[in-house]
PDB file of N, CA and C in Angstrom:
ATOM      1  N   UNK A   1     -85.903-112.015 -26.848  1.00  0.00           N
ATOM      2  CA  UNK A   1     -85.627-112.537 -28.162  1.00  0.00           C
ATOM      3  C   UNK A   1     -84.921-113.883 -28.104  1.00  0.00           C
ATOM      4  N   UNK A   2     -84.177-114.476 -27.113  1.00  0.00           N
ATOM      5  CA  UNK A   2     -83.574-115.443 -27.032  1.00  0.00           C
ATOM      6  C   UNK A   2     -83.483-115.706 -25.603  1.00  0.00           C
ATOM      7  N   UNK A   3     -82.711-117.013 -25.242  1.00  0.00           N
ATOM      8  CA  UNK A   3     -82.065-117.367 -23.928  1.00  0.00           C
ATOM      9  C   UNK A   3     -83.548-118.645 -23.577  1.00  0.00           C
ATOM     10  N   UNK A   4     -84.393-118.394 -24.233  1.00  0.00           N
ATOM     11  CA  UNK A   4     -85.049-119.358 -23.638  1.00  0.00           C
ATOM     12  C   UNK A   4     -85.968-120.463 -25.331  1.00  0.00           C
ATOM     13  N   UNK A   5     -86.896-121.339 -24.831  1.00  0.00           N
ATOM     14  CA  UNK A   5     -87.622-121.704 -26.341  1.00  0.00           C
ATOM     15  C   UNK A   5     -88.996-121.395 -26.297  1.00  0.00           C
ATOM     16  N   UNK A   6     -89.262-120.135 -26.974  1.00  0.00           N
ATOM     17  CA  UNK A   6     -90.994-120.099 -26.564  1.00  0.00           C
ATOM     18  C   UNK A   6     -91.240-119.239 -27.898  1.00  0.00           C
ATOM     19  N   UNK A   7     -92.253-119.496 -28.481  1.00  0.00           N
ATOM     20  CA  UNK A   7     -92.999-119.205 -29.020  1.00  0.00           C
ATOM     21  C   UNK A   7     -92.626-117.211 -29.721  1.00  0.00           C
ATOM     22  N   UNK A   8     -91.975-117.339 -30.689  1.00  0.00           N
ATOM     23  CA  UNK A   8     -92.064-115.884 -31.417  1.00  0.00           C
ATOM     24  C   UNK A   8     -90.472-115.407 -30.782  1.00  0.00           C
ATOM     25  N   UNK A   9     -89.662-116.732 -29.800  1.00  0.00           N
ATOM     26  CA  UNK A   9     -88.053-115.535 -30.110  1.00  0.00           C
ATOM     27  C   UNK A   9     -86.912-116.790 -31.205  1.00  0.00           C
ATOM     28  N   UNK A  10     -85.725-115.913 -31.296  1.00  0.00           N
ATOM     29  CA  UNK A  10     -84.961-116.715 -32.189  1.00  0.00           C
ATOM     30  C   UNK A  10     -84.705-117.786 -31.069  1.00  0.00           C
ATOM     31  N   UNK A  11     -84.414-118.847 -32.625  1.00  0.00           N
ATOM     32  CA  UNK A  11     -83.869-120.472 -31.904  1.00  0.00           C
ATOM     33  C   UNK A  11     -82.827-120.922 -32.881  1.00  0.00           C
ATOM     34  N   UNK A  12     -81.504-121.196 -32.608  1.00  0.00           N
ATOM     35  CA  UNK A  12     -81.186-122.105 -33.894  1.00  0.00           C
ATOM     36  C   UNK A  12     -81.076-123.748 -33.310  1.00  0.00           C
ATOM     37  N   UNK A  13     -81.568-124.660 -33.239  1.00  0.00           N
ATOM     38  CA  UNK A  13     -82.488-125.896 -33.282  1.00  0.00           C
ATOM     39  C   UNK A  13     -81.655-126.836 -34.683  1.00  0.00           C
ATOM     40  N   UNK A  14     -81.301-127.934 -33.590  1.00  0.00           N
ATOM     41  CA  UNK A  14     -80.914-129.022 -35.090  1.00  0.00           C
ATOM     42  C   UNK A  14     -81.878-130.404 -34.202  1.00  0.00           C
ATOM     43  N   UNK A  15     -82.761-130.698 -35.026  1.00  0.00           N
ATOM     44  CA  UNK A  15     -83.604-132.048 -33.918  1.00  0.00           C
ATOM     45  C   UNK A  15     -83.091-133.548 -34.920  1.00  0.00           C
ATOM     46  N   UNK A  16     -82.824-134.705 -34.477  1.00  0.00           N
ATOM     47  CA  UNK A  16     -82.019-135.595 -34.767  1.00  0.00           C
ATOM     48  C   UNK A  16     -82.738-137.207 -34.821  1.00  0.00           C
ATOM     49  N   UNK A  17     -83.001-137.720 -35.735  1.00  0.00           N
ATOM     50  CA  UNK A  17     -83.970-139.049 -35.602  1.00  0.00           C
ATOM     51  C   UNK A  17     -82.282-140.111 -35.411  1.00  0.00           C
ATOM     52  N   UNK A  18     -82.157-140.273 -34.097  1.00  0.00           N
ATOM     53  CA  UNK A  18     -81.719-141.480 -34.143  1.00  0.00           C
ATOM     54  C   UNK A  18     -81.995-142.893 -33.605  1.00  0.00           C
ATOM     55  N   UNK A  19     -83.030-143.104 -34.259  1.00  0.00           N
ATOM     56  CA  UNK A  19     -84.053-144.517 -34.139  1.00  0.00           C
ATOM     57  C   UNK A  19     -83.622-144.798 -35.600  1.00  0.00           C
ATOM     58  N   UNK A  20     -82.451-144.843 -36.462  1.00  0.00           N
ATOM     59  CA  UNK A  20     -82.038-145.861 -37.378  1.00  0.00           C
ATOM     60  C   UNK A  20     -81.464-146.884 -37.571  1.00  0.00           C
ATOM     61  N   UNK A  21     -81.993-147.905 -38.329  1.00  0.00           N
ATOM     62  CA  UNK A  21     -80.777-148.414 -38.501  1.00  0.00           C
ATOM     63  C   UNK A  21     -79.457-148.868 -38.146  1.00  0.00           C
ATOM     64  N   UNK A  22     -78.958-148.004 -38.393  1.00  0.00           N
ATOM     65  CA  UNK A  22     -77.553-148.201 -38.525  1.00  0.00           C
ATOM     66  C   UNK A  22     -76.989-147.461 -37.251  1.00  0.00           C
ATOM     67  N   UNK A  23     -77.436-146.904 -36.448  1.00  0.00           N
ATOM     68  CA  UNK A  23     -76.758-146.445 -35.230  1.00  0.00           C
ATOM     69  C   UNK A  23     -78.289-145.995 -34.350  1.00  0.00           C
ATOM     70  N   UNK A  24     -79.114-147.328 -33.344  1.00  0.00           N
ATOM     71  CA  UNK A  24     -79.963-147.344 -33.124  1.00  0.00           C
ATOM     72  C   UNK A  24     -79.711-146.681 -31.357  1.00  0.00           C
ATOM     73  N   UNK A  25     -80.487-146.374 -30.872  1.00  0.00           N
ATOM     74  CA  UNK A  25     -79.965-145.598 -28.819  1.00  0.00           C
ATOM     75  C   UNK A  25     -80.999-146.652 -28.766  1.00  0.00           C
ATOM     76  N   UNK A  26     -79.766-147.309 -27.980  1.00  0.00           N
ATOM     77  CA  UNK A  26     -80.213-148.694 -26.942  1.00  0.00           C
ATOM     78  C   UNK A  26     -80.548-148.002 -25.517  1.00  0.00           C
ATOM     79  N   UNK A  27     -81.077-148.544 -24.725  1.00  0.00           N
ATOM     80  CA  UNK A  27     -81.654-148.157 -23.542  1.00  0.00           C
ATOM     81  C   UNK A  27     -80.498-148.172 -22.658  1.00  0.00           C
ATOM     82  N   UNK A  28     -80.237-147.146 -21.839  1.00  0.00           N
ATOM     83  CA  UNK A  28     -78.990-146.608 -20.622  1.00  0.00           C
ATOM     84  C   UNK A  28     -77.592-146.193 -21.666  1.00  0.00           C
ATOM     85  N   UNK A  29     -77.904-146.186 -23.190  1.00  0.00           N
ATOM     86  CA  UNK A  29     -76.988-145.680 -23.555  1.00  0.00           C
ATOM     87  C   UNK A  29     -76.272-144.106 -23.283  1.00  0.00           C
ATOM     88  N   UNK A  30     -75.225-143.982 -23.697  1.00  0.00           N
ATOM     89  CA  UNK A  30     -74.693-142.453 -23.521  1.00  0.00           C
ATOM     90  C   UNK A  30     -75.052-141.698 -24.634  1.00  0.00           C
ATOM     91  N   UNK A  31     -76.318-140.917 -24.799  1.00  0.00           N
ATOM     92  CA  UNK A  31     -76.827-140.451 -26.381  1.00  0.00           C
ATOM     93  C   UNK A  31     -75.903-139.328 -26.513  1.00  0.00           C
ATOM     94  N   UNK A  32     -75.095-138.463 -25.743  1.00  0.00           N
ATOM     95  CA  UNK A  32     -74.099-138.159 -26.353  1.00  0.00           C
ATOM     96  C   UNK A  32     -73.120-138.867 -27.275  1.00  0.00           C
ATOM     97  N   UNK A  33     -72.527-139.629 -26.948  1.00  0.00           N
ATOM     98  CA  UNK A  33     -71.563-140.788 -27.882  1.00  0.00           C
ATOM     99  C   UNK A  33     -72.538-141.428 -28.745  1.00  0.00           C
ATOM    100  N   UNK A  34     -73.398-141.404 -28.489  1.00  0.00           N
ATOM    101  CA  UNK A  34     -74.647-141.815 -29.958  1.00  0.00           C
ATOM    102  C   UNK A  34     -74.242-140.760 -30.988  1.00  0.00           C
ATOM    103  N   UNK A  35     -74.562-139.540 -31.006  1.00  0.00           N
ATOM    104  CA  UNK A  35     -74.540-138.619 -31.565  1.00  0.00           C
ATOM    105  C   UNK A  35     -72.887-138.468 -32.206  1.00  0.00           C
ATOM    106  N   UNK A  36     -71.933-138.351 -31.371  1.00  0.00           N
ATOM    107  CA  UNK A  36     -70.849-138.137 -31.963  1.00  0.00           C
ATOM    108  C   UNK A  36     -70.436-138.891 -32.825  1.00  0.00           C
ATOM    109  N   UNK A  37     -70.202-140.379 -32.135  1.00  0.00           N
ATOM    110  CA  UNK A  37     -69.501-141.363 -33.109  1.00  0.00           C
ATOM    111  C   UNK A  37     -70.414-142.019 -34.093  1.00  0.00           C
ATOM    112  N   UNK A  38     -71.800-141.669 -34.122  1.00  0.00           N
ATOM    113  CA  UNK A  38     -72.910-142.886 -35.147  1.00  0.00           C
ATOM    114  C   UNK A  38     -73.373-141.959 -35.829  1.00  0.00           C
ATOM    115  N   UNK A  39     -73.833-140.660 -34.955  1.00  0.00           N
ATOM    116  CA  UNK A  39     -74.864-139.490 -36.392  1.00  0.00           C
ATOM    117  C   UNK A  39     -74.435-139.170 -37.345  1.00  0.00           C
ATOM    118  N   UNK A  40     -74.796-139.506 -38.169  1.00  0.00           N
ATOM    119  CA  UNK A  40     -74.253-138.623 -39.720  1.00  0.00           C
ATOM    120  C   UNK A  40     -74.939-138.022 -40.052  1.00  0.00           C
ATOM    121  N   UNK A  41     -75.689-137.019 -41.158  1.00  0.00           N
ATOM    122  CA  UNK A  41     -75.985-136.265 -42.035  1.00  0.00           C
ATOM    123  C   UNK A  41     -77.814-137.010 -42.342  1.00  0.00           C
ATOM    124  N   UNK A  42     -77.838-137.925 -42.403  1.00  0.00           N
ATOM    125  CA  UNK A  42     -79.342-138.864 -42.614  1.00  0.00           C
ATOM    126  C   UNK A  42     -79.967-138.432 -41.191  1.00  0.00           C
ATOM    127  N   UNK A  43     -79.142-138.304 -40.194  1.00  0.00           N
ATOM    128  CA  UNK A  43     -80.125-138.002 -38.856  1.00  0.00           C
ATOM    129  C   UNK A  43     -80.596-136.738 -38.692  1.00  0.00           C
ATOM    130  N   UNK A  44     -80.566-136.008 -39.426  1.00  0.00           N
ATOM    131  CA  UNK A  44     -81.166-134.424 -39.496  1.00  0.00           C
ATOM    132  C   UNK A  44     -82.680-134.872 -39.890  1.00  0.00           C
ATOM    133  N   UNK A  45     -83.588-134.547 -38.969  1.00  0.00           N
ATOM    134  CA  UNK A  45     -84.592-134.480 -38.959  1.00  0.00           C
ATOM    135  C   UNK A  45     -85.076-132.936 -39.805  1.00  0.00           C
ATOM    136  N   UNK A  46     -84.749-132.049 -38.359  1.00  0.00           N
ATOM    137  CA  UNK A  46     -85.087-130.782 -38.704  1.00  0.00           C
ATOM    138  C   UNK A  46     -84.405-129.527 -38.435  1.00  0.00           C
ATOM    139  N   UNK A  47     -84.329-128.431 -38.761  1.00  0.00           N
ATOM    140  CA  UNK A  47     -83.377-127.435 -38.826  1.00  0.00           C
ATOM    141  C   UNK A  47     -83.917-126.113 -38.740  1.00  0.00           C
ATOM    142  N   UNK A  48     -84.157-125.436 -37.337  1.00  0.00           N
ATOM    143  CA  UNK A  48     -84.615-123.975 -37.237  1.00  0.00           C
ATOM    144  C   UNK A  48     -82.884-123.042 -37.306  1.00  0.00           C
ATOM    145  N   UNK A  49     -83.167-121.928 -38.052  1.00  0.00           N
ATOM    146  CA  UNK A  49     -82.259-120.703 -37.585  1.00  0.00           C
ATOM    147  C   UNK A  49     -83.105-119.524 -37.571  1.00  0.00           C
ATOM    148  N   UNK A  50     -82.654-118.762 -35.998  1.00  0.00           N
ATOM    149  CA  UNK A  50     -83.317-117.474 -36.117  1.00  0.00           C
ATOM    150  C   UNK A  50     -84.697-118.051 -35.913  1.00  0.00           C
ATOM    151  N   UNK A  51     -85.323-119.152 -35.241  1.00  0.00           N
ATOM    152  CA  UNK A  51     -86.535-118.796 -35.070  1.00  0.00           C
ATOM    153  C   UNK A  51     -87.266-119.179 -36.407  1.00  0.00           C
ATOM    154  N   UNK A  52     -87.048-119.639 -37.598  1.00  0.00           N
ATOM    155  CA  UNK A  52     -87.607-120.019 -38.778  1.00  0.00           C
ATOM    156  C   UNK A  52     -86.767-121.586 -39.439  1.00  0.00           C
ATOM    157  N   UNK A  53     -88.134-122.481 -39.875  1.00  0.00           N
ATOM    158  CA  UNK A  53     -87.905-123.556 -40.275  1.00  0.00           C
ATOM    159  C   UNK A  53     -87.045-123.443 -41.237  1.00  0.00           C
ATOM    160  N   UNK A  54     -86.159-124.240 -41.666  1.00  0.00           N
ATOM    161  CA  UNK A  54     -85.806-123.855 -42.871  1.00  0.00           C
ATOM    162  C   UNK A  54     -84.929-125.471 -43.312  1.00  0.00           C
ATOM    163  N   UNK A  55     -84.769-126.515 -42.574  1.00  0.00           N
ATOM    164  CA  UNK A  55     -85.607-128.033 -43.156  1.00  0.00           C
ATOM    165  C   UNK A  55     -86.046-128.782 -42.140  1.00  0.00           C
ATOM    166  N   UNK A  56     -87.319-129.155 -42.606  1.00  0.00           N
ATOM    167  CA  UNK A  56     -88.363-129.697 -41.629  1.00  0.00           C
ATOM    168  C   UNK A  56     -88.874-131.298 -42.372  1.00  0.00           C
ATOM    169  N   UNK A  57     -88.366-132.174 -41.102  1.00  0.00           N
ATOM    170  CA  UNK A  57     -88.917-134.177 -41.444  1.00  0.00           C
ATOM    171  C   UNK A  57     -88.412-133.443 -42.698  1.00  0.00           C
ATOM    172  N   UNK A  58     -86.884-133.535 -43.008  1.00  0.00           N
ATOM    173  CA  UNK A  58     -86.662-133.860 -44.422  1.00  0.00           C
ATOM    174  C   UNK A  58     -86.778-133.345 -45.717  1.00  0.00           C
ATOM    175  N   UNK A  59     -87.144-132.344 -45.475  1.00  0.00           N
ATOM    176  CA  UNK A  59     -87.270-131.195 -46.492  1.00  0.00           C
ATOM    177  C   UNK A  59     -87.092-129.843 -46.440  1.00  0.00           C
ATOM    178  N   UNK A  60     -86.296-129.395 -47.274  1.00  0.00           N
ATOM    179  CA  UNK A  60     -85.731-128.105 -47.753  1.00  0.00           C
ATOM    180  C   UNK A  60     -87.092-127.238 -47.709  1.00  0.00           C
ATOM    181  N   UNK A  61     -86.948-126.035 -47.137  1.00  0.00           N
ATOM    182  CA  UNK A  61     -88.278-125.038 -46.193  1.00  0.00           C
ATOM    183  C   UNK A  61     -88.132-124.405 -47.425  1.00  0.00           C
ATOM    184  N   UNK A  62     -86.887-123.721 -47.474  1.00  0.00           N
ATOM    185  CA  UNK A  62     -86.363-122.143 -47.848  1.00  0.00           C
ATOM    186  C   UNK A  62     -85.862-122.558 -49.180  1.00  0.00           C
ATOM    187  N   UNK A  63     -85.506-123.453 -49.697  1.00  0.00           N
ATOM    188  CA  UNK A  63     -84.511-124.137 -51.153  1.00  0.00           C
ATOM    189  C   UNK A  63     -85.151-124.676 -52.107  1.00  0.00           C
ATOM    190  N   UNK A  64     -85.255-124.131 -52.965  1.00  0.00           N
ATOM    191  CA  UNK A  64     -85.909-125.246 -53.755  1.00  0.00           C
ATOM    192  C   UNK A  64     -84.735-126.229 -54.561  1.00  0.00           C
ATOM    193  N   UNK A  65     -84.680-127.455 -53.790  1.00  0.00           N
ATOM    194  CA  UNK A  65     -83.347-128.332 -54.357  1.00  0.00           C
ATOM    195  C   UNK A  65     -83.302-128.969 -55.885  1.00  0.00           C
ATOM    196  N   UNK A  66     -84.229-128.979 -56.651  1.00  0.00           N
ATOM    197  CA  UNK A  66     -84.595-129.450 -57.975  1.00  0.00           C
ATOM    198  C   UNK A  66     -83.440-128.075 -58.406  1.00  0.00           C
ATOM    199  N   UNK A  67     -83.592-126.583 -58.632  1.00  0.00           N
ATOM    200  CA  UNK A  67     -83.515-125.663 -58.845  1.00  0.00           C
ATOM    201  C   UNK A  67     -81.381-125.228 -58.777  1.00  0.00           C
ATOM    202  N   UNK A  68     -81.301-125.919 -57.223  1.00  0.00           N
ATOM    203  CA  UNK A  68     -79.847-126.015 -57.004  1.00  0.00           C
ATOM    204  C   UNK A  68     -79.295-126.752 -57.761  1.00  0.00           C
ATOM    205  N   UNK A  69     -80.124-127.992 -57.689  1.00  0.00           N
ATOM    206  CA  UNK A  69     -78.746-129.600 -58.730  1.00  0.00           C
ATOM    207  C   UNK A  69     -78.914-128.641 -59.733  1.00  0.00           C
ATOM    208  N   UNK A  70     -79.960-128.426 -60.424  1.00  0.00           N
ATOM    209  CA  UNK A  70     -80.016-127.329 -61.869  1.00  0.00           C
ATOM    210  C   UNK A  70     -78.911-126.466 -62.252  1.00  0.00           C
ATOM    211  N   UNK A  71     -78.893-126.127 -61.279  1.00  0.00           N
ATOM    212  CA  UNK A  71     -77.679-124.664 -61.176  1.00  0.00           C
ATOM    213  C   UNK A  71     -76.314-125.433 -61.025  1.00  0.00           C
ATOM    214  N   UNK A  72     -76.348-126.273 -60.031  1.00  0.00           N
ATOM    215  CA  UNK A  72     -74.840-127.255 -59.707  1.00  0.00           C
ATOM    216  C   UNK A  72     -74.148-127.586 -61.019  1.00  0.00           C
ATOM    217  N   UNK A  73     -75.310-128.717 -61.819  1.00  0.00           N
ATOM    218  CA  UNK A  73     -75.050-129.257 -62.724  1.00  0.00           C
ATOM    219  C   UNK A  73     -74.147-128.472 -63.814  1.00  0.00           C
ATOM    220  N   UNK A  74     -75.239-127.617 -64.029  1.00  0.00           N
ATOM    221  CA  UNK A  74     -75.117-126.322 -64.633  1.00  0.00           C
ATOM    222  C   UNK A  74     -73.703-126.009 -64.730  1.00  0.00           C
ATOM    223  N   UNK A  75     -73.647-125.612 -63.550  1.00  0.00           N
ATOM    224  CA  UNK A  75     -71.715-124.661 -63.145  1.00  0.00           C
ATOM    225  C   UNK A  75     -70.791-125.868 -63.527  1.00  0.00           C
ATOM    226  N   UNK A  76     -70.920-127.263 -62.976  1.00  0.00           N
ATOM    227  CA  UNK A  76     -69.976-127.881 -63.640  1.00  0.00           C
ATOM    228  C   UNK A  76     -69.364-128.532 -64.790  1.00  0.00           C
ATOM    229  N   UNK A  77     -70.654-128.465 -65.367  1.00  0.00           N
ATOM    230  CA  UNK A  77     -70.548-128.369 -67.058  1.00  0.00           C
ATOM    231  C   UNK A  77     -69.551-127.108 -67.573  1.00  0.00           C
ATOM    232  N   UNK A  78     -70.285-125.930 -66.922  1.00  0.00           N
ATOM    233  CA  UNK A  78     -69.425-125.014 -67.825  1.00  0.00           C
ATOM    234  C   UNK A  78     -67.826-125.143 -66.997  1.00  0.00           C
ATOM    235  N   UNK A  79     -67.229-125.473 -66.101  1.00  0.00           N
ATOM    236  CA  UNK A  79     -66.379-125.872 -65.126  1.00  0.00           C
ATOM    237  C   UNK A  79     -65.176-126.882 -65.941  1.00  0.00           C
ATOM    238  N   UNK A  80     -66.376-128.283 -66.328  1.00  0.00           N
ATOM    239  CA  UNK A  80     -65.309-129.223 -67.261  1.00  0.00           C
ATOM    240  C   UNK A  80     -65.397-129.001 -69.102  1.00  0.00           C
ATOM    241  N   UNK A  81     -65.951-127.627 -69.535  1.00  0.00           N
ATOM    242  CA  UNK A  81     -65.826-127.125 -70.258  1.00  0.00           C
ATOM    243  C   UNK A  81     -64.291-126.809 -70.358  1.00  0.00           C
ATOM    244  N   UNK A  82     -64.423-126.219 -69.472  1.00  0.00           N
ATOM    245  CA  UNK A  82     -62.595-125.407 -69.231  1.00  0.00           C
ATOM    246  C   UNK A  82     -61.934-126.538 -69.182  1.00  0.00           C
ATOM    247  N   UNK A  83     -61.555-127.222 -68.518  1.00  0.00           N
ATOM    248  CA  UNK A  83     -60.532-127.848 -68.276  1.00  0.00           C
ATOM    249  C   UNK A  83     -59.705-128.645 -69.661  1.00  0.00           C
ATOM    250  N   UNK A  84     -58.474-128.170 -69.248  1.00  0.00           N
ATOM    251  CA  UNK A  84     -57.358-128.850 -70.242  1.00  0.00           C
ATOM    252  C   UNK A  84     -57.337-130.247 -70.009  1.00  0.00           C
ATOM    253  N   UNK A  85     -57.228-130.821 -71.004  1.00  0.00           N
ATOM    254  CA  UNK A  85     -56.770-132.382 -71.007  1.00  0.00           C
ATOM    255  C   UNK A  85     -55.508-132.396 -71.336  1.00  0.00           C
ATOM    256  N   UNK A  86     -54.869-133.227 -71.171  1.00  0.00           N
ATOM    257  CA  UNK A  86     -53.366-133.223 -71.164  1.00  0.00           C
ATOM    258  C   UNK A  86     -53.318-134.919 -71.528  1.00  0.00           C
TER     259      UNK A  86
END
């Protein structure tokens, strides 16, 4: 089920585009220290847990994100509903 990457066991997998921009891997660099000090959150390519996609090149597998802001929005409306002004 695990310990290795093949085909039908769990994986949890984060794969990382860092050919951007803004923190590009120059050749003989240390892509560890790429990763730590330059990756942010834009370099998520793709995202297995357990062996299942769940965001792939950039898109939500399992989420439908239209559906979340919906709901987000949602909660914080009723959220600054409440709140006292003073």
């Amino acid at each position: 089920e695990i310990g290795s990457i093949e085909v039908g066991k769990k994986a949890d997998i984060v794969l990382l585009d860092l050919a951007r921009i803004w923190n590009p891997v120059i050749a003989n660099e240390d892509i560890y220290s790429t990763i730590v000090y330059s990756a942010e959150p834009a370099n998520v390519d793709s995202v297995m847990i357990d062996g299942r996609w769940v965001y792939r090149k950039g898109i939500s597998v399992d989420i439908d994100e239209a559906k979340v802001l919906r709901e987000a929005k949602s909660t914080l409306m009723d959220l600054l509903e409440r709140v006292e002004y003073q």
